[in-house]
PDB file of N, CA and C in Angstrom:
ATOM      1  N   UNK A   1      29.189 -26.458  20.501  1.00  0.00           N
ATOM      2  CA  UNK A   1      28.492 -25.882  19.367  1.00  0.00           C
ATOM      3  C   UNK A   1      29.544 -25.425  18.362  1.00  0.00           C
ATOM      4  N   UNK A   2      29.461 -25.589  17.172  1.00  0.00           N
ATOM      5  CA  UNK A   2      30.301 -25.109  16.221  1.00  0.00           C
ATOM      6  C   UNK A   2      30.453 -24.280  15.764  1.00  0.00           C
ATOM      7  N   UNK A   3      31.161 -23.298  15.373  1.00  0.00           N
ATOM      8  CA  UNK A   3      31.126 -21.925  14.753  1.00  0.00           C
ATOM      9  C   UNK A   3      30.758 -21.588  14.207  1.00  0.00           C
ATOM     10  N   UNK A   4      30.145 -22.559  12.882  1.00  0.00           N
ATOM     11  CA  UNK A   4      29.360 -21.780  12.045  1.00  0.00           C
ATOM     12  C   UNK A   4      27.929 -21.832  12.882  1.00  0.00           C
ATOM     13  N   UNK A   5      27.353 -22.766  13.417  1.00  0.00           N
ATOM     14  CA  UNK A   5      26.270 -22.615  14.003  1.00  0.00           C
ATOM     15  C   UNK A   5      26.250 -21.429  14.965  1.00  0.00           C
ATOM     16  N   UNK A   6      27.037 -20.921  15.850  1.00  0.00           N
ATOM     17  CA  UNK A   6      27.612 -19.627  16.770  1.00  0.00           C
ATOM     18  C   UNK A   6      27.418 -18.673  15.758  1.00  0.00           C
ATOM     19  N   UNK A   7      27.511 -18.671  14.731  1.00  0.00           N
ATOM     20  CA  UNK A   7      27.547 -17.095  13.662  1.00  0.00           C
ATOM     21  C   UNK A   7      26.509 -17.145  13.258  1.00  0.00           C
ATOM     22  N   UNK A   8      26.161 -18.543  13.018  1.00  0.00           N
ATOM     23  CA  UNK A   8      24.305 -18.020  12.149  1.00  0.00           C
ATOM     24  C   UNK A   8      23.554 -18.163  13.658  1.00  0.00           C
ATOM     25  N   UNK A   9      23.368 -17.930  14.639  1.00  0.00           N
ATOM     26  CA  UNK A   9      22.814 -17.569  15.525  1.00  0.00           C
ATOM     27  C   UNK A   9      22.781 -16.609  15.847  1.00  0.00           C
ATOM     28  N   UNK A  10      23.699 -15.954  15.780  1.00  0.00           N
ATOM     29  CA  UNK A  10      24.156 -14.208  16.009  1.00  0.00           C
ATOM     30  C   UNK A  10      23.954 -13.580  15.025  1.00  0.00           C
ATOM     31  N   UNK A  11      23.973 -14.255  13.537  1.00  0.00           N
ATOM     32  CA  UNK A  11      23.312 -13.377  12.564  1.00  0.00           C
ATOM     33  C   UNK A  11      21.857 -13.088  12.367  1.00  0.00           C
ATOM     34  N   UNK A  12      21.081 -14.499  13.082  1.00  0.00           N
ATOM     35  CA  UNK A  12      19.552 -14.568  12.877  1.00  0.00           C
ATOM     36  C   UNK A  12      19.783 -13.498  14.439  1.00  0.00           C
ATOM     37  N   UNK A  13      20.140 -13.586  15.405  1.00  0.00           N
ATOM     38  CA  UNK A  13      19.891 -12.276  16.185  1.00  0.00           C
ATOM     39  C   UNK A  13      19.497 -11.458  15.960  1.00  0.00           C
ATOM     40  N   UNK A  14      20.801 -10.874  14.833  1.00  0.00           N
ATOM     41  CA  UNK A  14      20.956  -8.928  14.751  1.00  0.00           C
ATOM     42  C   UNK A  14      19.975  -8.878  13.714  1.00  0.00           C
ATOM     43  N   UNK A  15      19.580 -10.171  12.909  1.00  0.00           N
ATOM     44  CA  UNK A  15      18.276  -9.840  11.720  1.00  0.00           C
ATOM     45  C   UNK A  15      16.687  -9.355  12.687  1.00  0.00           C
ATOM     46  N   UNK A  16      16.845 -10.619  13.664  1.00  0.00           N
ATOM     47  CA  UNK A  16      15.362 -10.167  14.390  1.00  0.00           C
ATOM     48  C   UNK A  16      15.279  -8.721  15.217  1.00  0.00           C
ATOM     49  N   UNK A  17      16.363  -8.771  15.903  1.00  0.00           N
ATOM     50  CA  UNK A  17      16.821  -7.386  16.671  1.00  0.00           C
ATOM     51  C   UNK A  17      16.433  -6.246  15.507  1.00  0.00           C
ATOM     52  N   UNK A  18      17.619  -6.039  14.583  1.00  0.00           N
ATOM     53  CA  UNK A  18      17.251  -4.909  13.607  1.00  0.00           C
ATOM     54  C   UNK A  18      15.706  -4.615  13.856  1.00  0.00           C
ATOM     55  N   UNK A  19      15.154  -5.727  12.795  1.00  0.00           N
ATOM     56  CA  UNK A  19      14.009  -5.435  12.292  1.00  0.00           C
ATOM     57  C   UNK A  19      13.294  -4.760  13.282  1.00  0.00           C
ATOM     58  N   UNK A  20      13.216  -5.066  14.724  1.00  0.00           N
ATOM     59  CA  UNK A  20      11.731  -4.799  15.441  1.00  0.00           C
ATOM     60  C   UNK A  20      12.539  -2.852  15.941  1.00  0.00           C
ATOM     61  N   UNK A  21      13.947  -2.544  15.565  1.00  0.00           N
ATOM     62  CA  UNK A  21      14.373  -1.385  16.200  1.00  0.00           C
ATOM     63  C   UNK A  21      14.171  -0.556  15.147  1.00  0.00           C
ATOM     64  N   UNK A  22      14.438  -1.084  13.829  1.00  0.00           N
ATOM     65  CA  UNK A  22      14.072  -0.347  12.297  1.00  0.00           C
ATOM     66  C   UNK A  22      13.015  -0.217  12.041  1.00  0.00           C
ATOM     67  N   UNK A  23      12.020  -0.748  12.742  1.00  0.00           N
ATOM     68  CA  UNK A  23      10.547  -1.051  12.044  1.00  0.00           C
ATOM     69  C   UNK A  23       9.949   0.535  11.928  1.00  0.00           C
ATOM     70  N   UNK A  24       9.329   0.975  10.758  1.00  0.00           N
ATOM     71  CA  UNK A  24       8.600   2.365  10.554  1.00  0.00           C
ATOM     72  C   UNK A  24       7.568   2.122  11.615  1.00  0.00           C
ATOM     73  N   UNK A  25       7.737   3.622  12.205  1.00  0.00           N
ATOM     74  CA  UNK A  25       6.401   4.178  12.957  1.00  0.00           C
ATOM     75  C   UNK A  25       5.263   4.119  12.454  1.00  0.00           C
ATOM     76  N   UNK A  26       4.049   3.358  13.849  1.00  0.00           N
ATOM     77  CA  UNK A  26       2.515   4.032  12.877  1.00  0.00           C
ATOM     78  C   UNK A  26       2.285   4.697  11.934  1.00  0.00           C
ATOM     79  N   UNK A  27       1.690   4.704  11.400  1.00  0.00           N
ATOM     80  CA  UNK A  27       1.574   5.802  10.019  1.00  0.00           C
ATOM     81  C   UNK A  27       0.021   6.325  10.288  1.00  0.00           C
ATOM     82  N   UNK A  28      -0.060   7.592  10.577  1.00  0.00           N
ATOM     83  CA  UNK A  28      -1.582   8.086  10.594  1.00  0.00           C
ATOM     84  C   UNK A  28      -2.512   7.732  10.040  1.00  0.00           C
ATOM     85  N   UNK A  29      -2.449   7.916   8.759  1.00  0.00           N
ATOM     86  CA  UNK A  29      -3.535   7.809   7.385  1.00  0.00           C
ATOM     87  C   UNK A  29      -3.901   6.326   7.586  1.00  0.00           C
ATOM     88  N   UNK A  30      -3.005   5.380   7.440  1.00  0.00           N
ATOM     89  CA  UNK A  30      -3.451   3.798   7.335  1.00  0.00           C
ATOM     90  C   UNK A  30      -3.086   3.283   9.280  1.00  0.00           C
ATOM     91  N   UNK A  31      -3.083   3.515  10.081  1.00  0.00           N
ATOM     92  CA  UNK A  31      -3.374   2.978  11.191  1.00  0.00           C
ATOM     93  C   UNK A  31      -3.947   3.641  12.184  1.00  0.00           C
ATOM     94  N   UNK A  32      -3.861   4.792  12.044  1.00  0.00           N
ATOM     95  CA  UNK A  32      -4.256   5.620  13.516  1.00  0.00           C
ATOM     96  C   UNK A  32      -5.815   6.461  12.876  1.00  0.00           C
ATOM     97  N   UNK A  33      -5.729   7.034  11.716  1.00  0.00           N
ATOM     98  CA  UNK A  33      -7.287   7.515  11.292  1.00  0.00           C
ATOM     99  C   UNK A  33      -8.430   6.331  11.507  1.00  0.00           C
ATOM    100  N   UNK A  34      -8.409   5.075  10.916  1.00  0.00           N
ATOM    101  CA  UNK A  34      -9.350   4.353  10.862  1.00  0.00           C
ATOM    102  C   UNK A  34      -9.936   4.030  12.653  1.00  0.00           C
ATOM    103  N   UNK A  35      -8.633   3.854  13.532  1.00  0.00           N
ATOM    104  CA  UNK A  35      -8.833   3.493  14.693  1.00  0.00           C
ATOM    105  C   UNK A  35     -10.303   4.860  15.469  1.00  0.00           C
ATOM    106  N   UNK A  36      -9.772   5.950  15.160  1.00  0.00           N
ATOM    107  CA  UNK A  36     -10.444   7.088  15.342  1.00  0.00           C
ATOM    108  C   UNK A  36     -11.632   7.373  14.463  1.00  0.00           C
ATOM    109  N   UNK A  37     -11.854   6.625  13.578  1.00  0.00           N
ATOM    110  CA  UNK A  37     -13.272   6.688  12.736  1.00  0.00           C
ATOM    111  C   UNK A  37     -13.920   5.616  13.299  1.00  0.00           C
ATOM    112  N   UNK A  38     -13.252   4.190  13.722  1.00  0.00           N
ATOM    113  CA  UNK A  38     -14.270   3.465  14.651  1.00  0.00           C
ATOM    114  C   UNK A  38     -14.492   3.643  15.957  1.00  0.00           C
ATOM    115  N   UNK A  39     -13.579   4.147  16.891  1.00  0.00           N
ATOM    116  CA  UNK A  39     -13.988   4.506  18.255  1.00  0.00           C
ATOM    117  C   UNK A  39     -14.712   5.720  18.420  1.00  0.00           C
ATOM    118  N   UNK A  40     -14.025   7.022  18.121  1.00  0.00           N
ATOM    119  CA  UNK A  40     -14.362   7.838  18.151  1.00  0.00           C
ATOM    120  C   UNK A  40     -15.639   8.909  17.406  1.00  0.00           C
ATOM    121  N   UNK A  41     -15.106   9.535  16.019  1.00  0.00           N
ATOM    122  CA  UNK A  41     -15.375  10.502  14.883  1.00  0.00           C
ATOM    123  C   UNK A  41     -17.215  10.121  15.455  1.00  0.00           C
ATOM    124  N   UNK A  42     -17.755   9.063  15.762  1.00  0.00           N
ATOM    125  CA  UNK A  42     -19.161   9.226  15.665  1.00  0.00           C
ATOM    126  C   UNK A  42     -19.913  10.285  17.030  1.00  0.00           C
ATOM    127  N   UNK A  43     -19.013  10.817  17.867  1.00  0.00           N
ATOM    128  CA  UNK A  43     -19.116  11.632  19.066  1.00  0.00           C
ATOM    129  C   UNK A  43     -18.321  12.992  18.737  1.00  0.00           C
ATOM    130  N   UNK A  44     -16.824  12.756  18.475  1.00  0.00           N
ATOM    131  CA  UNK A  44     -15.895  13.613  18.245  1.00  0.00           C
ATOM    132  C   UNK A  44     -15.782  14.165  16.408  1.00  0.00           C
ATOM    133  N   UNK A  45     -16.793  14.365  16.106  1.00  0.00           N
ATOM    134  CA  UNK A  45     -16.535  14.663  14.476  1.00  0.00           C
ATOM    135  C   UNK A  45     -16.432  16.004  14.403  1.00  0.00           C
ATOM    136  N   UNK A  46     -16.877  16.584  12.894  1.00  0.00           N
ATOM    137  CA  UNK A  46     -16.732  18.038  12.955  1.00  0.00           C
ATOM    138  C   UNK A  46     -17.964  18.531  13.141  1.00  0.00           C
ATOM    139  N   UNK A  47     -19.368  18.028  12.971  1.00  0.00           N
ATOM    140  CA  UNK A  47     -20.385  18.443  13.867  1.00  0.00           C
ATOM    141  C   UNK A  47     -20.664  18.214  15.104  1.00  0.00           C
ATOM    142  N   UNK A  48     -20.585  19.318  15.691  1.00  0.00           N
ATOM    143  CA  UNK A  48     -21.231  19.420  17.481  1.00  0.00           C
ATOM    144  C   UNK A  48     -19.676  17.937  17.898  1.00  0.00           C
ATOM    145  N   UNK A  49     -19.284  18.343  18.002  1.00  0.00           N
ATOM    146  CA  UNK A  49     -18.088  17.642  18.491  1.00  0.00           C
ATOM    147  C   UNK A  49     -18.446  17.652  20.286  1.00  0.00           C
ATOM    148  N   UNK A  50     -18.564  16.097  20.799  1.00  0.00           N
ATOM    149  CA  UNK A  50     -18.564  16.272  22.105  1.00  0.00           C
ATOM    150  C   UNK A  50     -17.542  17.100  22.674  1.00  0.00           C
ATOM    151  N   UNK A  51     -18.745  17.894  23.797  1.00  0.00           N
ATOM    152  CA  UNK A  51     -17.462  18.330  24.866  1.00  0.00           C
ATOM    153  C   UNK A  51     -15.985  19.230  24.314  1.00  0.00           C
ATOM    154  N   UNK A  52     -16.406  19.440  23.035  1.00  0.00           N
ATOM    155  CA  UNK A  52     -15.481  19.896  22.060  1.00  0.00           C
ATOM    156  C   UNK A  52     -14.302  20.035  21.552  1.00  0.00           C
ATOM    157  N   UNK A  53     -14.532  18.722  21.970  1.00  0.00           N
ATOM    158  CA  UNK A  53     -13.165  17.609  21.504  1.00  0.00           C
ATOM    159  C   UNK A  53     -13.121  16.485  20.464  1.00  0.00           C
ATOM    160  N   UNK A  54     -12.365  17.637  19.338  1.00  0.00           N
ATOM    161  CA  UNK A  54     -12.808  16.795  18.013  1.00  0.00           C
ATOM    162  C   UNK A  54     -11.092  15.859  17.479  1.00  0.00           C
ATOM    163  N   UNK A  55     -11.944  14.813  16.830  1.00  0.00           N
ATOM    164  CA  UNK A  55     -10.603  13.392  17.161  1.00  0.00           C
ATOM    165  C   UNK A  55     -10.637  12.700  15.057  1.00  0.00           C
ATOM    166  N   UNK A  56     -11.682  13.970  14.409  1.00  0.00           N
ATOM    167  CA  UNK A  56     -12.112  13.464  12.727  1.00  0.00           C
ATOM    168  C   UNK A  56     -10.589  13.797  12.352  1.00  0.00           C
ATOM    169  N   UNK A  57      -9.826  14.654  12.179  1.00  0.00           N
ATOM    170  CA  UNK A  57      -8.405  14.523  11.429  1.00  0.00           C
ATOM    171  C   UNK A  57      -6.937  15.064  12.112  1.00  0.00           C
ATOM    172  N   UNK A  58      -6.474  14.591  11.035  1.00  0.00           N
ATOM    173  CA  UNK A  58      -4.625  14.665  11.645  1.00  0.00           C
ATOM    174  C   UNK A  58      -4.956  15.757  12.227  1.00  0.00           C
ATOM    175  N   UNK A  59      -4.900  17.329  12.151  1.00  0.00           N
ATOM    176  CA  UNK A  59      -4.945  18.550  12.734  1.00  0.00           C
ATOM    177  C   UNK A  59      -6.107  18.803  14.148  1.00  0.00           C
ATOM    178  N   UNK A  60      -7.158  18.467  13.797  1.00  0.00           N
ATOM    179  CA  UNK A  60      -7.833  17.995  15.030  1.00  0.00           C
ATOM    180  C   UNK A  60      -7.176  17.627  16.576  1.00  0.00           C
ATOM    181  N   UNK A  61      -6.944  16.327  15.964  1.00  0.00           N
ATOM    182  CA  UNK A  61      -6.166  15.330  17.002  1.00  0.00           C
ATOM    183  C   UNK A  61      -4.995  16.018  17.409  1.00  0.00           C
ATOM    184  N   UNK A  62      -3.804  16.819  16.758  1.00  0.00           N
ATOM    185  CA  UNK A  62      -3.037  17.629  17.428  1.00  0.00           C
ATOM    186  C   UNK A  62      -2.892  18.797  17.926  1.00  0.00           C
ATOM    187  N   UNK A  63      -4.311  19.484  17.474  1.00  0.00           N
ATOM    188  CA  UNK A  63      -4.096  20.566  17.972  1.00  0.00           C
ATOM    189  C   UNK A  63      -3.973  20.715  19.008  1.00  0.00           C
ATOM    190  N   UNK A  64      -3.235  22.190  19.534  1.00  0.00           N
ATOM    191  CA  UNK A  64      -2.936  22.657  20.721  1.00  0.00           C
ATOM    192  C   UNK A  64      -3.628  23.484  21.878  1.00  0.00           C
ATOM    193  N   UNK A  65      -4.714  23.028  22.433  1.00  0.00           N
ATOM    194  CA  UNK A  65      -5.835  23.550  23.014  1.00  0.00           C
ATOM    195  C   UNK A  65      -5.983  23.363  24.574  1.00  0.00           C
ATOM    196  N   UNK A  66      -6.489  23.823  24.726  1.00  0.00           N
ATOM    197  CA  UNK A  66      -6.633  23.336  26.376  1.00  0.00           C
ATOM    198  C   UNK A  66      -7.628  21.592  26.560  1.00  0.00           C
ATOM    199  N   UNK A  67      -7.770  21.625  25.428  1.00  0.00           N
ATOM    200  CA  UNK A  67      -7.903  20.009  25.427  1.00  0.00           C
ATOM    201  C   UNK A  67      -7.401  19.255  24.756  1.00  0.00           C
ATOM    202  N   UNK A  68      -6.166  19.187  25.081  1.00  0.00           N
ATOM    203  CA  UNK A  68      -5.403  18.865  23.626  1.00  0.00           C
ATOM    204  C   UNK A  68      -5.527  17.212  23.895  1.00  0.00           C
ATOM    205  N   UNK A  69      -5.436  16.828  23.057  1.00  0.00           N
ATOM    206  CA  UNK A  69      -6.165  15.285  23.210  1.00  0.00           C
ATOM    207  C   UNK A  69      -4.563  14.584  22.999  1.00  0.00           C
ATOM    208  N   UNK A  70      -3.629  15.099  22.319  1.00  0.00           N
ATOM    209  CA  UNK A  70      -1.990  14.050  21.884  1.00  0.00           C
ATOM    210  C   UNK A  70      -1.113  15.377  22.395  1.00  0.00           C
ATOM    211  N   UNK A  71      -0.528  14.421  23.531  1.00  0.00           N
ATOM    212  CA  UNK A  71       0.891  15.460  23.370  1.00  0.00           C
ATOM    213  C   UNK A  71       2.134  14.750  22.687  1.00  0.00           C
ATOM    214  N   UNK A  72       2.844  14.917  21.676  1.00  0.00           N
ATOM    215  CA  UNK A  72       3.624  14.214  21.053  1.00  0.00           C
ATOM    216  C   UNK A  72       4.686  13.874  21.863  1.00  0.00           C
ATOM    217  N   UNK A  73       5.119  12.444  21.557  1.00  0.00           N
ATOM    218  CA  UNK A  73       6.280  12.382  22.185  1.00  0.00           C
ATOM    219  C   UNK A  73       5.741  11.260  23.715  1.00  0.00           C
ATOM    220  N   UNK A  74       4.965  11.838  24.274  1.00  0.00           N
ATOM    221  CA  UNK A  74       4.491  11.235  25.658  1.00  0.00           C
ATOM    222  C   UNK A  74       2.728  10.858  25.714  1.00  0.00           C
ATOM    223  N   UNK A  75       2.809   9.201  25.288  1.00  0.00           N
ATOM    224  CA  UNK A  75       1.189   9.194  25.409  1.00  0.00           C
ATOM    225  C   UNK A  75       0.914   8.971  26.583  1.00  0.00           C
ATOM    226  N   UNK A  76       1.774   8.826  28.057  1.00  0.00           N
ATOM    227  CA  UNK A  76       1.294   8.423  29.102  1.00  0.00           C
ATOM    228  C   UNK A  76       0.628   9.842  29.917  1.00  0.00           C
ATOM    229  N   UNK A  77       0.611  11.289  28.699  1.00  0.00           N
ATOM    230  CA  UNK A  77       0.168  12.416  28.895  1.00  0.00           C
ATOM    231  C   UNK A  77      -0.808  12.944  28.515  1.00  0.00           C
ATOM    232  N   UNK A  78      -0.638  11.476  27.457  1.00  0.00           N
ATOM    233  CA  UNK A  78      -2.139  12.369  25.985  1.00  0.00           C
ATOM    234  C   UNK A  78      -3.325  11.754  26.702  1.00  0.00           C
ATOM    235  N   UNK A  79      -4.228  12.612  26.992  1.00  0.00           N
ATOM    236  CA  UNK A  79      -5.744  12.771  26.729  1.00  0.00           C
ATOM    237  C   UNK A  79      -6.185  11.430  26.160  1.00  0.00           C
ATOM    238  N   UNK A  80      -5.674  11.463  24.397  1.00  0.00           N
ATOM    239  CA  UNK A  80      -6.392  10.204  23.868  1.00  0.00           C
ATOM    240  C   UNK A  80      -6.089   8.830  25.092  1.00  0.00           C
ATOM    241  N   UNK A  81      -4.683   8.379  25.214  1.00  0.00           N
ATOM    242  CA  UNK A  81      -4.310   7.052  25.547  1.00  0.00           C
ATOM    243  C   UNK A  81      -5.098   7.211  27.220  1.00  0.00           C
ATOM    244  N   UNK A  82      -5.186   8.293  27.856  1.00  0.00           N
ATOM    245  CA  UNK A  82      -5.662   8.414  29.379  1.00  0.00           C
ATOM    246  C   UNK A  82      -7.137   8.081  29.301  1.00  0.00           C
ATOM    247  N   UNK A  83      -7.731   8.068  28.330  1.00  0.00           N
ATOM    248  CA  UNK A  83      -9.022   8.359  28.007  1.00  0.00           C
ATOM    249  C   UNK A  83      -9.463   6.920  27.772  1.00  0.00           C
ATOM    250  N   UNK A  84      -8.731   6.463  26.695  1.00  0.00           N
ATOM    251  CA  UNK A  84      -8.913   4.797  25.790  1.00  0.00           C
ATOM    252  C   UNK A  84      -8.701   4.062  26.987  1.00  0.00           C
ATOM    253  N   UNK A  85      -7.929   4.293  28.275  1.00  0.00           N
ATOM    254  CA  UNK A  85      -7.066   3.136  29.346  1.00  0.00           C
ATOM    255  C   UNK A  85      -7.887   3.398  30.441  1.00  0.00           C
ATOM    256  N   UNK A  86      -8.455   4.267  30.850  1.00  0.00           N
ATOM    257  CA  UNK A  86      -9.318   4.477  32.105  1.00  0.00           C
ATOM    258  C   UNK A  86      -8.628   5.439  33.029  1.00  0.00           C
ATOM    259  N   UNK A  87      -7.341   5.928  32.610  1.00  0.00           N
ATOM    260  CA  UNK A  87      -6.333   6.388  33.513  1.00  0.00           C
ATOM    261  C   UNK A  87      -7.351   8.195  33.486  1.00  0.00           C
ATOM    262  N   UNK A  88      -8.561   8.333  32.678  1.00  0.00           N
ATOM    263  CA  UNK A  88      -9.309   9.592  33.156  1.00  0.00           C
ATOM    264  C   UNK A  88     -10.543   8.950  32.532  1.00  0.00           C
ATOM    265  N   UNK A  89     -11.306   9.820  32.019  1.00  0.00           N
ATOM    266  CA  UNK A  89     -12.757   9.359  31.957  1.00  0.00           C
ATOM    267  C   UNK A  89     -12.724   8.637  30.717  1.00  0.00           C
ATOM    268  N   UNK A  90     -13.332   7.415  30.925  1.00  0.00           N
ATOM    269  CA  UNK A  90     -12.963   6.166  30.024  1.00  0.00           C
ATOM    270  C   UNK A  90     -13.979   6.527  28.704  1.00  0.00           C
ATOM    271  N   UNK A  91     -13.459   6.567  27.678  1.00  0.00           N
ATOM    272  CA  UNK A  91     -13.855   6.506  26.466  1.00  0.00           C
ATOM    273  C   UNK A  91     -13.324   5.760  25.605  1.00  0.00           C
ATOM    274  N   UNK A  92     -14.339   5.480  24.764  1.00  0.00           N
ATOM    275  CA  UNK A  92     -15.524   5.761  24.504  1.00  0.00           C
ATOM    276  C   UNK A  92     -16.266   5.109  25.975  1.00  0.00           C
ATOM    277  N   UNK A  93     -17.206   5.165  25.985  1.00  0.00           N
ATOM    278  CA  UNK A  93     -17.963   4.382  27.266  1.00  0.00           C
ATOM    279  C   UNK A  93     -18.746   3.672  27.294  1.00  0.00           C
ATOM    280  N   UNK A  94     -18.726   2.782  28.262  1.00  0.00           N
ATOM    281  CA  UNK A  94     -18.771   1.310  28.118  1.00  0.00           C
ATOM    282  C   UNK A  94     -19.894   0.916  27.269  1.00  0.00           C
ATOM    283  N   UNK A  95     -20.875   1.894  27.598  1.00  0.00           N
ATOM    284  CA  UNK A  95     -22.181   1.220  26.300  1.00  0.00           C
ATOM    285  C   UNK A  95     -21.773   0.870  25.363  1.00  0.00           C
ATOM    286  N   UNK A  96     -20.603   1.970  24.655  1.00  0.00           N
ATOM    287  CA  UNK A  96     -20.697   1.444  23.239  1.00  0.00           C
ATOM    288  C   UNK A  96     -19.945   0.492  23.087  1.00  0.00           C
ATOM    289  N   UNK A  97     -19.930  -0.242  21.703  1.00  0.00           N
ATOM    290  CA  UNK A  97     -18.933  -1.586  21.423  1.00  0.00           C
ATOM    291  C   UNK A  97     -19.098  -1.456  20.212  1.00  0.00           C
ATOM    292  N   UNK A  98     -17.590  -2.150  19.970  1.00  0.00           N
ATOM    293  CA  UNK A  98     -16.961  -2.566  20.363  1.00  0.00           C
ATOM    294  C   UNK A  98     -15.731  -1.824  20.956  1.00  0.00           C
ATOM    295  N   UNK A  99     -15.100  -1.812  21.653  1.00  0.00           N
ATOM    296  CA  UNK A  99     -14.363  -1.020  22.658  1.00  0.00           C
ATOM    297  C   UNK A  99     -12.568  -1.274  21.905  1.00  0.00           C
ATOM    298  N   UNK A 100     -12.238  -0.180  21.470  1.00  0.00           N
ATOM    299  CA  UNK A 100     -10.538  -0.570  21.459  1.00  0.00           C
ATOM    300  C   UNK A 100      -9.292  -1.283  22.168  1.00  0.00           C
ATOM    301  N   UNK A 101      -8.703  -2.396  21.226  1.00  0.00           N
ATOM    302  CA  UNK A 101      -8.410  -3.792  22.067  1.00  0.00           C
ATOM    303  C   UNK A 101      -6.882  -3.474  22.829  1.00  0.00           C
ATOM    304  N   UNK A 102      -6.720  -3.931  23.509  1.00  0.00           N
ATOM    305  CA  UNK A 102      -5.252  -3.576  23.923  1.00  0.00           C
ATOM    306  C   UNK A 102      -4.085  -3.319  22.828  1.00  0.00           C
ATOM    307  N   UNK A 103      -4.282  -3.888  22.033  1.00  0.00           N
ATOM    308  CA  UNK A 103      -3.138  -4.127  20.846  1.00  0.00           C
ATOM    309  C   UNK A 103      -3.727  -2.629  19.908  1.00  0.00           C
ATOM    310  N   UNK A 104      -4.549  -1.845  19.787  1.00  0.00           N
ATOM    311  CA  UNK A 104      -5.176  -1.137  18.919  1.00  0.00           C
ATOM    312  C   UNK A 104      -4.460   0.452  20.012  1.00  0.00           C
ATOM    313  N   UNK A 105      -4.250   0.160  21.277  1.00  0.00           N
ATOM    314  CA  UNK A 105      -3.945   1.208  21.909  1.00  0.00           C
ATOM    315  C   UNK A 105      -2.603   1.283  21.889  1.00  0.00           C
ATOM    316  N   UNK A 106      -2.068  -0.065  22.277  1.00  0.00           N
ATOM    317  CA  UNK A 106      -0.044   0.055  21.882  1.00  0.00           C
ATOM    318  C   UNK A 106      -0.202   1.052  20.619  1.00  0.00           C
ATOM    319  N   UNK A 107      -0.969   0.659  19.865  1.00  0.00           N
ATOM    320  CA  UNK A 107      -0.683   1.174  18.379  1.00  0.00           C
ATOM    321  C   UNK A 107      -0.505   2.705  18.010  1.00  0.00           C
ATOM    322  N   UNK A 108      -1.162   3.341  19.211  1.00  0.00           N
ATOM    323  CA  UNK A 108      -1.670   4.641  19.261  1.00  0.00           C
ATOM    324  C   UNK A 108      -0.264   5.130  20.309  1.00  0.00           C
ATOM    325  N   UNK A 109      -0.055   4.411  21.049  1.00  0.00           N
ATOM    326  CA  UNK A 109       0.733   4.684  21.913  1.00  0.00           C
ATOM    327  C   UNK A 109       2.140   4.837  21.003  1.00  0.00           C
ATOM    328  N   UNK A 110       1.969   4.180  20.582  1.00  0.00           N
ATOM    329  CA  UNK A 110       3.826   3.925  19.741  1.00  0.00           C
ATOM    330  C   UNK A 110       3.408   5.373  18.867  1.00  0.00           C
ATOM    331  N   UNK A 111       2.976   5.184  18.362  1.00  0.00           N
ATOM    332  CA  UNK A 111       2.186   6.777  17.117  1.00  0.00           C
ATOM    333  C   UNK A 111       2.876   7.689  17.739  1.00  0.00           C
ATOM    334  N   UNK A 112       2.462   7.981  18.937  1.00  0.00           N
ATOM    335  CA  UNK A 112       2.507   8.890  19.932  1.00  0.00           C
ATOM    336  C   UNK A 112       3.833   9.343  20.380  1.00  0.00           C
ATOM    337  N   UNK A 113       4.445   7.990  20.925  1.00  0.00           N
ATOM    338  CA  UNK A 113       5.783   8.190  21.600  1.00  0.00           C
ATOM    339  C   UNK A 113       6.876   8.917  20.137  1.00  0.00           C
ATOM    340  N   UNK A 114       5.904   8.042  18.946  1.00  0.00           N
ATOM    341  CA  UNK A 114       7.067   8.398  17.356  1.00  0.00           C
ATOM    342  C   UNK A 114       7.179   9.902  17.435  1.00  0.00           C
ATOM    343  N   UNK A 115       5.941  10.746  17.886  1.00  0.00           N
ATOM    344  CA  UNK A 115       5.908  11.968  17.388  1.00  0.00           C
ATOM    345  C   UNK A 115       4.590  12.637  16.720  1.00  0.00           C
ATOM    346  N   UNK A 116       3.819  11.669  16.373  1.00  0.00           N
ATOM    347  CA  UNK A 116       3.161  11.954  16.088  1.00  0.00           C
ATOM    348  C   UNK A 116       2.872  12.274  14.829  1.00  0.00           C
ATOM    349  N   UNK A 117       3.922  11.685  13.649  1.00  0.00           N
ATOM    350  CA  UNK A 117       3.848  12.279  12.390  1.00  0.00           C
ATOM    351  C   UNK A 117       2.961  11.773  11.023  1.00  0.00           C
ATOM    352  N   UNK A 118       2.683  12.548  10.469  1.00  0.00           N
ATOM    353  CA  UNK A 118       1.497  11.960   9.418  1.00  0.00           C
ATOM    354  C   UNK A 118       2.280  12.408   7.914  1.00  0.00           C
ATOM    355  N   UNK A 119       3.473  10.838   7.803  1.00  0.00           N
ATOM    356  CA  UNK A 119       3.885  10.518   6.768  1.00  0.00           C
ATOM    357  C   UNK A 119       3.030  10.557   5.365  1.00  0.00           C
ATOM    358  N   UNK A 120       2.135  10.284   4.927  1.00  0.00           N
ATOM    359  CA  UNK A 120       1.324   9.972   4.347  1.00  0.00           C
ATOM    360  C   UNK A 120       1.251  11.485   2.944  1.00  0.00           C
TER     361      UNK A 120
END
């Protein structure tokens, strides 16, 4: 193989590499609210909030309660992701549909692991 081909291989590397290590975190407002206005907000809103666990906004979703639904930093802790995965009582439940897709929960998950912050 020739050298220049050896360098632009290693350059298209560190381009694909970068990108997916640089890539901006979820962003609340445009990925993680809407997810929570279609699964959730129609159970968890600010009226009569099931079980009283409300999931309608940024402050909601983090607050610090004995049900705290996000612990930042660790979604394999949060309420929400234990809840969405079956790993505790599966919600939303099964009646309803359409049900949040695997790829819609990474999404929440990464949110999560970021911190939890609402750039926006």
């Amino acid at each position: 193989m020739s050298v220049i081909k050896m360098v632009s291989l290693a350059v298209l590397g560190v381009l694909v590499l970068s990108d997916s290590i640089f890539a901006a975190p979820p962003d609340f407002q445009k990925d993680i609210q809407p997810l929570m206005t279609k699964y959730c907000v129609e159970c968890h809103g600010a009226s009569k909030p099931k079980s009283g666990v409300r999931l309608d906004s940024y402050d909601a979703l983090i607050a610090k309660s004995r049900k705290q639904s996000v612990i930042p930093g660790d979604p394999d802790k949060s309420r929400l992701v234990m809840t969405m995965t079956g790993a505790a009582k599966l919600m939303p439940p099964k009646k309803f549909t359409p049900r949040p897709t695997t790829e819609e929960i990474d999404l929440i998950k990464e949110w999560i692991k970021a911190g939890t912050k609402n750039y926006s």
